[in-house]
C-alpha atoms as a PDB file:
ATOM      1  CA  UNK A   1      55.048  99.385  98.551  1.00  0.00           C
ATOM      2  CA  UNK A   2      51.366  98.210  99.798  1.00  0.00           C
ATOM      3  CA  UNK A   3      50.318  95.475 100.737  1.00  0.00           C
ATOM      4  CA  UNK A   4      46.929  94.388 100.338  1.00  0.00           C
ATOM      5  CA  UNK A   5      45.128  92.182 102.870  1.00  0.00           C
ATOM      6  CA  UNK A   6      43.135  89.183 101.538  1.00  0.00           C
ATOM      7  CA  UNK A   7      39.496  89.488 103.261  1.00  0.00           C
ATOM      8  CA  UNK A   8      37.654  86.670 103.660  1.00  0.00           C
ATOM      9  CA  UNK A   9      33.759  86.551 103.399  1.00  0.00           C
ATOM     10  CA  UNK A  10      31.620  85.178 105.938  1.00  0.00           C
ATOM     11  CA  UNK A  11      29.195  82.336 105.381  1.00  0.00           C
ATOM     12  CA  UNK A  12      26.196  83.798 105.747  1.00  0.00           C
ATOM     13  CA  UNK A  13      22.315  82.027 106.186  1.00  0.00           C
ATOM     14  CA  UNK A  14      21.877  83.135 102.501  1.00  0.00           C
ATOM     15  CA  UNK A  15      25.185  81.451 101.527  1.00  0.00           C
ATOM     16  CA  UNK A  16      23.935  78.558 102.639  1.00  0.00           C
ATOM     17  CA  UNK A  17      20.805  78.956 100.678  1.00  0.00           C
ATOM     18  CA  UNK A  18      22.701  79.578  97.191  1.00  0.00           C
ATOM     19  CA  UNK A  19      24.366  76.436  98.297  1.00  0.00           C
ATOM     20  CA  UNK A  20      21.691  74.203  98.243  1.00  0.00           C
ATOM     21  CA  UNK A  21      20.224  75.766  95.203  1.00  0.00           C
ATOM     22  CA  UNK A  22      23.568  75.269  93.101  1.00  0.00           C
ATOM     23  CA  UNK A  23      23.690  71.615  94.292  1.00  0.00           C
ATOM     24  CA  UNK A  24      27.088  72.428  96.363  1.00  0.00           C
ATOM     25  CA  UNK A  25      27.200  70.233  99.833  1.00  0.00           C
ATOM     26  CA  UNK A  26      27.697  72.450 103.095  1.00  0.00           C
ATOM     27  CA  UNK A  27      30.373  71.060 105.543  1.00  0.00           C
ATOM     28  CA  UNK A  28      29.607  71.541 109.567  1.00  0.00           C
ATOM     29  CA  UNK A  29      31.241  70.302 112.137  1.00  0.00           C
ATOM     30  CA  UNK A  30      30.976  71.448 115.933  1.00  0.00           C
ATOM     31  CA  UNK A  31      33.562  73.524 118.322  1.00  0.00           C
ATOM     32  CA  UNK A  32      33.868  74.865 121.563  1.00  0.00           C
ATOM     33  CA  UNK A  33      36.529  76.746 122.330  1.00  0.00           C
ATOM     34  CA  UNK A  34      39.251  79.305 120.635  1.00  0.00           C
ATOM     35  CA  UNK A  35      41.790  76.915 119.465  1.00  0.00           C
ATOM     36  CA  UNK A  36      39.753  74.539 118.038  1.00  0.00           C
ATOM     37  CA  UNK A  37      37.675  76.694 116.196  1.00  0.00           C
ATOM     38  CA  UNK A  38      40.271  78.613 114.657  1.00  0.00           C
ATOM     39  CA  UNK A  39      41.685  75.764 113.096  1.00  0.00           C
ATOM     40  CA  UNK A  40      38.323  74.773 112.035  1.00  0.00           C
ATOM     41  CA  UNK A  41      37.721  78.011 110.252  1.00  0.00           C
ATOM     42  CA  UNK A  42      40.983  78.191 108.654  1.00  0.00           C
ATOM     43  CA  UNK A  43      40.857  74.886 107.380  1.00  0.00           C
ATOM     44  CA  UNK A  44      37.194  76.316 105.144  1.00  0.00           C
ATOM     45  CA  UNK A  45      34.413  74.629 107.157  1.00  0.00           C
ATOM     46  CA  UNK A  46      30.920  76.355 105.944  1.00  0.00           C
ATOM     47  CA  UNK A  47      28.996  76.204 109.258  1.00  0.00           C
ATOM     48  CA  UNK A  48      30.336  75.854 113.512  1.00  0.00           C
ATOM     49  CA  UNK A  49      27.805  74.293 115.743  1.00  0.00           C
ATOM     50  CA  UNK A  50      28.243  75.665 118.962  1.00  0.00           C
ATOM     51  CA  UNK A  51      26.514  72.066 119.600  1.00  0.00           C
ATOM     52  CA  UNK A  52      25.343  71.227 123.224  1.00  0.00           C
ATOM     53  CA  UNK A  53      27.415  67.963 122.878  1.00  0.00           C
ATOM     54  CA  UNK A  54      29.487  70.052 124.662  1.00  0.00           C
ATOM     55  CA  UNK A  55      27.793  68.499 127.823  1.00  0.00           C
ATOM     56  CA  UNK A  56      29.315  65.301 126.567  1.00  0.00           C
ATOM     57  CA  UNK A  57      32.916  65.664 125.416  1.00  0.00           C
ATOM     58  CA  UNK A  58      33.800  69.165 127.148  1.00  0.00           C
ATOM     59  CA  UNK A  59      31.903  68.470 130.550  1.00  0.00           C
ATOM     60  CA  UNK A  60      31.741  64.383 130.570  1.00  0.00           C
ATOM     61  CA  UNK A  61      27.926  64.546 131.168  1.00  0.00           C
ATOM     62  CA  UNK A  62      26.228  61.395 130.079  1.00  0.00           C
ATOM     63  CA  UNK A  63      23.468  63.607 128.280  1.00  0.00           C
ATOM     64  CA  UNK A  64      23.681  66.961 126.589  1.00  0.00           C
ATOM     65  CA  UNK A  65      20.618  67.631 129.517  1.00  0.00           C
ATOM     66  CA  UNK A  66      22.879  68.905 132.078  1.00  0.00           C
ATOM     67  CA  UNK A  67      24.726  71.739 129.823  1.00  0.00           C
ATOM     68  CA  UNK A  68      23.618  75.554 131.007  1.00  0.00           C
ATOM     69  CA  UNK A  69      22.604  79.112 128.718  1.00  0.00           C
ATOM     70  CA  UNK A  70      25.812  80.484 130.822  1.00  0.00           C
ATOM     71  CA  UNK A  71      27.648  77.106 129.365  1.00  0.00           C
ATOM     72  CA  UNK A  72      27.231  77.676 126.336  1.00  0.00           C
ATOM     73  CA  UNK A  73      27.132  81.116 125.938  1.00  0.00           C
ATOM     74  CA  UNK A  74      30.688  80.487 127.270  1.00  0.00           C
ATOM     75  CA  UNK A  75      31.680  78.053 124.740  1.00  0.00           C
ATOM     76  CA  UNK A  76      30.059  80.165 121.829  1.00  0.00           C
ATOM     77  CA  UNK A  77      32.402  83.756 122.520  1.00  0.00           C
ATOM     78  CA  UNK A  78      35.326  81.608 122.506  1.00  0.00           C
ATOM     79  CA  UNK A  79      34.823  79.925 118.858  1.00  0.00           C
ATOM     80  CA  UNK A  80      33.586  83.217 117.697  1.00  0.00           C
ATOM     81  CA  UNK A  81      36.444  85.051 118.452  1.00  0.00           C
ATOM     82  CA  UNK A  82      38.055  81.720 116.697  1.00  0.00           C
ATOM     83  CA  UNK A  83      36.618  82.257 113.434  1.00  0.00           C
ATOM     84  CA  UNK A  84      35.990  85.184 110.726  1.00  0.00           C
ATOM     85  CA  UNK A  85      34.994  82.637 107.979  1.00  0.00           C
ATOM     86  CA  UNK A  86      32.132  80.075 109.046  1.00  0.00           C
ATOM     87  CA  UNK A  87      28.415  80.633 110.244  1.00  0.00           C
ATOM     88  CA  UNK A  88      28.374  80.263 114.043  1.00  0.00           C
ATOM     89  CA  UNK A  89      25.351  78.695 115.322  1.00  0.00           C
ATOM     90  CA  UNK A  90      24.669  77.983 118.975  1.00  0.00           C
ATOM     91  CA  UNK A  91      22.620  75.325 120.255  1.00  0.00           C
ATOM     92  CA  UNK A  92      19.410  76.238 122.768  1.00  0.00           C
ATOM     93  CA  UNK A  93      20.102  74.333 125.954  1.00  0.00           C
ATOM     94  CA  UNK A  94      17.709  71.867 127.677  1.00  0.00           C
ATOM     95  CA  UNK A  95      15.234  73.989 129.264  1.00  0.00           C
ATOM     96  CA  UNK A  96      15.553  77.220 127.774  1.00  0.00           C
ATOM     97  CA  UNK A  97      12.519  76.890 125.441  1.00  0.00           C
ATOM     98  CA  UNK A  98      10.326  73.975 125.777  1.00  0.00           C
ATOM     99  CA  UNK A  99       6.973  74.945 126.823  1.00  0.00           C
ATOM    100  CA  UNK A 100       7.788  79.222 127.055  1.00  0.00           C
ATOM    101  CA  UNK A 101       8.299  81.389 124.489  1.00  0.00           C
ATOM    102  CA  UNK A 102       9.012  83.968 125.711  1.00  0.00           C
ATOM    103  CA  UNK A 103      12.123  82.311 127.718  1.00  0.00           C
ATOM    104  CA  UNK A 104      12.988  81.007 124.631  1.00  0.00           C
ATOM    105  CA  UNK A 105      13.427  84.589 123.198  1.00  0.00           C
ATOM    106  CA  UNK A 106      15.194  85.622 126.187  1.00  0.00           C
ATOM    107  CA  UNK A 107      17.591  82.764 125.851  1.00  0.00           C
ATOM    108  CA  UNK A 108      18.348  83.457 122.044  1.00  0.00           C
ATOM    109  CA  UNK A 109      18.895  87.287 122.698  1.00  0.00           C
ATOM    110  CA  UNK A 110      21.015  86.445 125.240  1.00  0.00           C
ATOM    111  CA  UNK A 111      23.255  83.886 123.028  1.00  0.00           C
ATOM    112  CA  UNK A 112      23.252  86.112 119.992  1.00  0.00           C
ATOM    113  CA  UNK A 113      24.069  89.165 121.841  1.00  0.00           C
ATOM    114  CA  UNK A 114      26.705  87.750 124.537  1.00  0.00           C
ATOM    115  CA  UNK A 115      28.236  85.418 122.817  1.00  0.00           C
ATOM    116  CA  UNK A 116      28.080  87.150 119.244  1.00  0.00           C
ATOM    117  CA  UNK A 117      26.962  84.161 117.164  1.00  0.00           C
ATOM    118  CA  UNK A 118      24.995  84.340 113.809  1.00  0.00           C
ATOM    119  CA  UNK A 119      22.184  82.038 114.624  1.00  0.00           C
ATOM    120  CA  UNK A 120      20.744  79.341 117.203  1.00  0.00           C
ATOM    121  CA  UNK A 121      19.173  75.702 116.602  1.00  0.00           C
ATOM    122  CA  UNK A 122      16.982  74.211 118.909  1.00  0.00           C
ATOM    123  CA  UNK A 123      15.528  70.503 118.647  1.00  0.00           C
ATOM    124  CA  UNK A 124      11.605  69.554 117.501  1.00  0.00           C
ATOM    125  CA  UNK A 125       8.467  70.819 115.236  1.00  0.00           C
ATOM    126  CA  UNK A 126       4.746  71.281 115.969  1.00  0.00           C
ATOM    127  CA  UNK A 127       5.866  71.050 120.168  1.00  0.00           C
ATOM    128  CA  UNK A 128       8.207  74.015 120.055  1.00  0.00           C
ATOM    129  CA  UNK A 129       6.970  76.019 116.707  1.00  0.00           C
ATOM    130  CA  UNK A 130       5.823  78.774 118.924  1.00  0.00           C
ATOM    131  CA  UNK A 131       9.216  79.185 120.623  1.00  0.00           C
ATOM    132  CA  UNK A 132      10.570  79.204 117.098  1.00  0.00           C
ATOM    133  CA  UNK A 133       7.988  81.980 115.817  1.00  0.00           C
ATOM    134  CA  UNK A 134       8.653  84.224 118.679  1.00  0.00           C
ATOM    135  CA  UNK A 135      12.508  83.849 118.367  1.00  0.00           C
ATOM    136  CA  UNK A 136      12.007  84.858 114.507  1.00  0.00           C
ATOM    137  CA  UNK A 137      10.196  87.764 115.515  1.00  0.00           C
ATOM    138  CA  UNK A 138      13.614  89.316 116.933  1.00  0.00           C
ATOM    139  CA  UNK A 139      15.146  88.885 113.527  1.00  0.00           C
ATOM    140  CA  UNK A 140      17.221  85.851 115.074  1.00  0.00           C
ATOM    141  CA  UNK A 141      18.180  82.949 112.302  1.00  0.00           C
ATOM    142  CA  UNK A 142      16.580  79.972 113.354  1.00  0.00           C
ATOM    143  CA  UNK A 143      18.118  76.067 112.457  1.00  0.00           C
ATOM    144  CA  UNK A 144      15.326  73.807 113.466  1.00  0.00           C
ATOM    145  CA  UNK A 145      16.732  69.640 114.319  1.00  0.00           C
ATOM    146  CA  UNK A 146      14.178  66.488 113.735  1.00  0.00           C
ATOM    147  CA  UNK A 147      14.330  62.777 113.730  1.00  0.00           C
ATOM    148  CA  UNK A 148      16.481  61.967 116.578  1.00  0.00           C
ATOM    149  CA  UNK A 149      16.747  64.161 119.321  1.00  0.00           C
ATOM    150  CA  UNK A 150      19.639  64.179 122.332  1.00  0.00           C
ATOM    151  CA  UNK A 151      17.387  66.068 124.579  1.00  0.00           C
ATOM    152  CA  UNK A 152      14.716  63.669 124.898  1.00  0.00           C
ATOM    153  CA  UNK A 153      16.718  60.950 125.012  1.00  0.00           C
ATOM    154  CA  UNK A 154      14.774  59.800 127.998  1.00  0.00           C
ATOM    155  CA  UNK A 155      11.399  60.194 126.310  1.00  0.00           C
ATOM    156  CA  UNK A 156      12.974  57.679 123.724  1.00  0.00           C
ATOM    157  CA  UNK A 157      14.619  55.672 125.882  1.00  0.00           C
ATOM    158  CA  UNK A 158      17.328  54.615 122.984  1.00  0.00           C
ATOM    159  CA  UNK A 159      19.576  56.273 120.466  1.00  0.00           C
ATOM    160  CA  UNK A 160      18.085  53.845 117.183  1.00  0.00           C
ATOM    161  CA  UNK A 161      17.550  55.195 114.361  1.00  0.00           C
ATOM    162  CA  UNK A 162      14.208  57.650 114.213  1.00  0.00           C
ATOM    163  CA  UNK A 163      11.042  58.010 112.111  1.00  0.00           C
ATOM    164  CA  UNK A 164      11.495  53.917 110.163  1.00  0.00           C
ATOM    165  CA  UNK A 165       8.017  53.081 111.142  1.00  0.00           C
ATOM    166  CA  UNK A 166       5.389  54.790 108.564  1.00  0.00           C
ATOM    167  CA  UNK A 167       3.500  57.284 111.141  1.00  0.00           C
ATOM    168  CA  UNK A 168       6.730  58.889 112.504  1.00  0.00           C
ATOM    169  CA  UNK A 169       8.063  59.457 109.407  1.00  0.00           C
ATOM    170  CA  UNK A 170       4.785  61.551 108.039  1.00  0.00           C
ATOM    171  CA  UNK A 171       5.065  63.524 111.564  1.00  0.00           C
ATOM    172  CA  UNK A 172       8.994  64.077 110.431  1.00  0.00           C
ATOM    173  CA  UNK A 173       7.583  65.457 106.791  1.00  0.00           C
ATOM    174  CA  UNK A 174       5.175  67.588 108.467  1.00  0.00           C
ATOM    175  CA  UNK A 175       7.385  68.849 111.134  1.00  0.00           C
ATOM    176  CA  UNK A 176       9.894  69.785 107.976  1.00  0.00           C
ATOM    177  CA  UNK A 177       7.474  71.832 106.369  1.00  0.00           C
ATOM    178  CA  UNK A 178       6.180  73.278 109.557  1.00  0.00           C
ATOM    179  CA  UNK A 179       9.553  74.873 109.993  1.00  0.00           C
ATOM    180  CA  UNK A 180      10.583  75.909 106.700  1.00  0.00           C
ATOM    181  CA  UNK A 181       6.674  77.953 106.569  1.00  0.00           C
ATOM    182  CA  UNK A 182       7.717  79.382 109.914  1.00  0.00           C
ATOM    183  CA  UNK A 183      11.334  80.743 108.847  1.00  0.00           C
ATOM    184  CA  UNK A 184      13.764  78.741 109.500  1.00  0.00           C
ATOM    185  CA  UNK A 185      16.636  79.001 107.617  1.00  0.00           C
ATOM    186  CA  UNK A 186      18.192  75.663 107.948  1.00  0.00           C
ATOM    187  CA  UNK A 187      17.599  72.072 109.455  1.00  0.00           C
ATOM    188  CA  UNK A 188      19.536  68.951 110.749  1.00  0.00           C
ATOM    189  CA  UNK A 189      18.022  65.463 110.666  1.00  0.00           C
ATOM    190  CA  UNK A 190      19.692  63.111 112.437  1.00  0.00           C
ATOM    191  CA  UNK A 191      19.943  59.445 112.539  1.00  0.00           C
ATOM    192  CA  UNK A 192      16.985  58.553 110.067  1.00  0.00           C
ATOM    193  CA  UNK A 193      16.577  56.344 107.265  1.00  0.00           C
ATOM    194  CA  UNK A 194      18.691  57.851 104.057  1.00  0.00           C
ATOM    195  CA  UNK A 195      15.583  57.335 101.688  1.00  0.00           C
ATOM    196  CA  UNK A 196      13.591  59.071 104.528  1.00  0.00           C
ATOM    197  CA  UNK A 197      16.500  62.333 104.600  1.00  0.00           C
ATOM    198  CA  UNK A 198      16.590  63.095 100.685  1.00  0.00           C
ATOM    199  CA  UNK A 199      13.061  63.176 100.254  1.00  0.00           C
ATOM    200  CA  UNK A 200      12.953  65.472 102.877  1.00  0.00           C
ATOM    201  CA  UNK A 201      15.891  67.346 101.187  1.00  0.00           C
ATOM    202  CA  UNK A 202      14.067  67.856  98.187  1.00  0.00           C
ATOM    203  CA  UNK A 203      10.763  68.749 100.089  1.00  0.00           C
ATOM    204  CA  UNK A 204      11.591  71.805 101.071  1.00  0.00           C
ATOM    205  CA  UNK A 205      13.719  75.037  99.575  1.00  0.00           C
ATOM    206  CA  UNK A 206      16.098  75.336 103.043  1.00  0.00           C
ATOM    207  CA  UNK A 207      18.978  73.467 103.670  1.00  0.00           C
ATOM    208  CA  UNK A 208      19.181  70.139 104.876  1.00  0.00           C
ATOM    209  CA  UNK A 209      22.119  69.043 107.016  1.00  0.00           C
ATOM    210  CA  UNK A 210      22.327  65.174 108.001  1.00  0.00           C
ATOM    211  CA  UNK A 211      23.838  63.442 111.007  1.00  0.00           C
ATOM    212  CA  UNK A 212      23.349  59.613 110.187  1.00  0.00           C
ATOM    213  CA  UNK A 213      20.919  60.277 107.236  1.00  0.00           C
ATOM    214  CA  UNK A 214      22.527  59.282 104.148  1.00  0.00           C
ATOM    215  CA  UNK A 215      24.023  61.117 101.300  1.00  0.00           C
ATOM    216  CA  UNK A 216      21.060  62.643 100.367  1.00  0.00           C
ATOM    217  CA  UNK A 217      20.959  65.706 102.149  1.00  0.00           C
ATOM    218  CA  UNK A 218      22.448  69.372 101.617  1.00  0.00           C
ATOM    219  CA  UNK A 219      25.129  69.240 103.675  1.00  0.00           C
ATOM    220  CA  UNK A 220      26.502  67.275 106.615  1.00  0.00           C
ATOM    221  CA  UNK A 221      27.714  67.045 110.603  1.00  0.00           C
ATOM    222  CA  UNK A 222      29.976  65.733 112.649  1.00  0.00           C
ATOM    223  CA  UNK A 223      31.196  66.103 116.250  1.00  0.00           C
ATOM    224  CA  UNK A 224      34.765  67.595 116.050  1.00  0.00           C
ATOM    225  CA  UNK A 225      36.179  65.310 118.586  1.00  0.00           C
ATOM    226  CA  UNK A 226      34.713  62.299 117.130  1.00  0.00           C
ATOM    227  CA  UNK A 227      35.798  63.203 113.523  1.00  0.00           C
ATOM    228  CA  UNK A 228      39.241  63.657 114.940  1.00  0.00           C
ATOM    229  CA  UNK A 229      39.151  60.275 116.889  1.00  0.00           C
ATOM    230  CA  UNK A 230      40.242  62.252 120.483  1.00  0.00           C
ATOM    231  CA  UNK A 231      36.628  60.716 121.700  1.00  0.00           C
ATOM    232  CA  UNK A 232      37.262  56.958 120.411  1.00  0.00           C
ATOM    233  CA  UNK A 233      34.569  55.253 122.452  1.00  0.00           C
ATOM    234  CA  UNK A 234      31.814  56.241 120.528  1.00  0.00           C
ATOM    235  CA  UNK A 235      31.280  54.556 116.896  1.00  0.00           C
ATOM    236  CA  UNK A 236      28.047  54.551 114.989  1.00  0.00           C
ATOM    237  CA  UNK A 237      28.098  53.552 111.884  1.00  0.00           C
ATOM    238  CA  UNK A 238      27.243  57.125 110.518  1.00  0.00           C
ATOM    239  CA  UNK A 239      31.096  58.516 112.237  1.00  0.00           C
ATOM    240  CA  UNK A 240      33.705  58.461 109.653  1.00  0.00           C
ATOM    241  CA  UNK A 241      37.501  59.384 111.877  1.00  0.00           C
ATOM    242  CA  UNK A 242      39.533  61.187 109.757  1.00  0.00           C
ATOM    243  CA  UNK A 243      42.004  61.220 112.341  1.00  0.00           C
ATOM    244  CA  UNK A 244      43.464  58.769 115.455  1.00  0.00           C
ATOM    245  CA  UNK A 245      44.119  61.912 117.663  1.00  0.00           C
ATOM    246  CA  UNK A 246      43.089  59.293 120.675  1.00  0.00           C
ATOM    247  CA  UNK A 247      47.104  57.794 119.785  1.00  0.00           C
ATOM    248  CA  UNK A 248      48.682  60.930 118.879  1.00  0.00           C
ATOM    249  CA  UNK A 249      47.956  63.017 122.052  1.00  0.00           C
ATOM    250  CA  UNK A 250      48.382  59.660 124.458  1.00  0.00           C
ATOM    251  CA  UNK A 251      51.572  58.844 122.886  1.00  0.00           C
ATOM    252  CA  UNK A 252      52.826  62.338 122.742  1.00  0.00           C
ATOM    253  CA  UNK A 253      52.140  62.875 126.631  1.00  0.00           C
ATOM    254  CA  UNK A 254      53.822  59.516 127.428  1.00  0.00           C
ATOM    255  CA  UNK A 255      57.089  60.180 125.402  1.00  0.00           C
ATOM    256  CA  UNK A 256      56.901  64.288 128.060  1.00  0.00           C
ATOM    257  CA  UNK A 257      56.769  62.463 130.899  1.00  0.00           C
ATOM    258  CA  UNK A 258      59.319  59.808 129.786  1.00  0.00           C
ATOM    259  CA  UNK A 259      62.056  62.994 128.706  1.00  0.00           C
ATOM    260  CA  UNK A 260      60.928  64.177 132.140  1.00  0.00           C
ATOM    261  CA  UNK A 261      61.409  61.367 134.179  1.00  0.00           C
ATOM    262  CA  UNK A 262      65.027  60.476 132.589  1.00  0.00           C
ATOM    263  CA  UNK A 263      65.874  64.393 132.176  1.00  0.00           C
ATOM    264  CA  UNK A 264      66.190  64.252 128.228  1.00  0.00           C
ATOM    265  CA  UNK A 265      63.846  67.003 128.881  1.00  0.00           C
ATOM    266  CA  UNK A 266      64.874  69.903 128.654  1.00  0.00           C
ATOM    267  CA  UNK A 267      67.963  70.084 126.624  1.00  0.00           C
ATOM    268  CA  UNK A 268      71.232  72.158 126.846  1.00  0.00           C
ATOM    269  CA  UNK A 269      69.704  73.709 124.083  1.00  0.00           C
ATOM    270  CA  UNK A 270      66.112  74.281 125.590  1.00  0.00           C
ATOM    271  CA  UNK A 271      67.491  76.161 128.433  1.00  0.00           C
ATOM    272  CA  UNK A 272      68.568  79.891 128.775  1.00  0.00           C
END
């Protein structure tokens, strides 16, 4: 008697295209490592970011600034090996393509082919479009990120919301249509006014993915570990926790060490 295995198709960039297009919202969520990402995948999320928030809840850097290509390159072979469902795209580290295209190519070949992800994002329009055009040119899928922008948090000064007086907002709508006429497939807008975000949406023919943009959008993202409520000092009113993991794994560790401590742990029957 044969069995047949059940294969399961990969989200693709043109997946995520026919998504929009039929009016069906795309779920993303970051991960960084193995475990995490597997039970990402298996649980049928459309898109991994490989985000470099990893800086923040993987390293405890105040800023995703300090996070290295090596880094995340590190962080992106462990969820791919994680996942044979979702599109894995990998986040372009502070550094690794402001101002140089061809180090930004570099970088990107050196994700995608290291790491084996499907696609990278970096952050900005009209300051980086060159970076993105010469990273396109390798055949590389390209997610572009406006409105606000981790890595120049200090040029900002603040996390507020982005683009709510009228002359950023028209630089936003440009920088959207900048990047869907240079190729990119897909792009994030975070923390901007909703009204701002669907117009957007409907501007242009890629995907839109909010973070703190309203309903909207295409599709939308959260950070796993604030989602999951293991990170519970951060809370914007954009983060829904579907989860108090925060409890769970504190209260799990203190019941160990309590078995431990009065040697309930291990049983007769735990021992061989």
């Amino acid at each position: 008697m044969s069995t047949t295995l059940k294969t399961v198709k990969r989200v693709t960039t043109h997946t995520l295209l026919e998504m929009k297009a039929s009016g069906q919202k795309i779920a993303m969520l970051t991960a960084y490592d193995y475990s995490l990402a597997r039970l990402v995948d298996t649980a049928g999320i459309d898109v991994i970011l490989v985000g470099d928030s990893a800086s923040n809840v993987m390293a405890g850097h105040e800023t995703t600034l300090p996070i290295t290509l090596d880094q995340m390159i590190y962080h992106a072979s462990g969820v791919v090996r994680g996942s044979s469902r979702a599109l894995i795209v990998v986040d372009l580290p502070f550094g690794t393509y402001q101002g140089n295209s061809k180090g930004a190519l570099n970088s990107a070949i050196r994700i995608m082919k290291e790491s084996g992800a499907h696609a990278v994002k970096l952050e900005g329009g009209k300051e980086v479009i060159t970076s993105i055009q010469r990273i396109l040119t390798a055949g590389i899928p390209v997610m572009g990120h406006l409105g606000l922008t981790p890595q120049s948090i200090y040029k900002f000064g603040t996390y507020v919301v982005r683009a709510k007086e009228q002359e950023e907002a028209d630089r936003l709508r440009a920088d959207a249509k900048l990047l869907e006429e240079a190729g990119c497939f897909a792009l994030v807008l975070e923390k901007i006014p909703a009204k701002l975000a669907e117009e957007v949406a409907k501007s242009v023919s890629i995907p839109v993915i909010g973070i703190g943009a309203g309903n909207g959008v295409d599709g939308q993202v959260l950070v796993l570990h604030d989602m999951l409520g293991i990170n519970n000092e951060f809370n914007p009113r954009f983060l829904r926790r579907y989860a108090d993991l925060h409890s769970v794994i504190t209260g799990a560790v203190s019941g160990y060490i309590a078995d431990v401590r009065s040697k309930a742990f291990p049983s007769s029957d735990e021992q061989y």
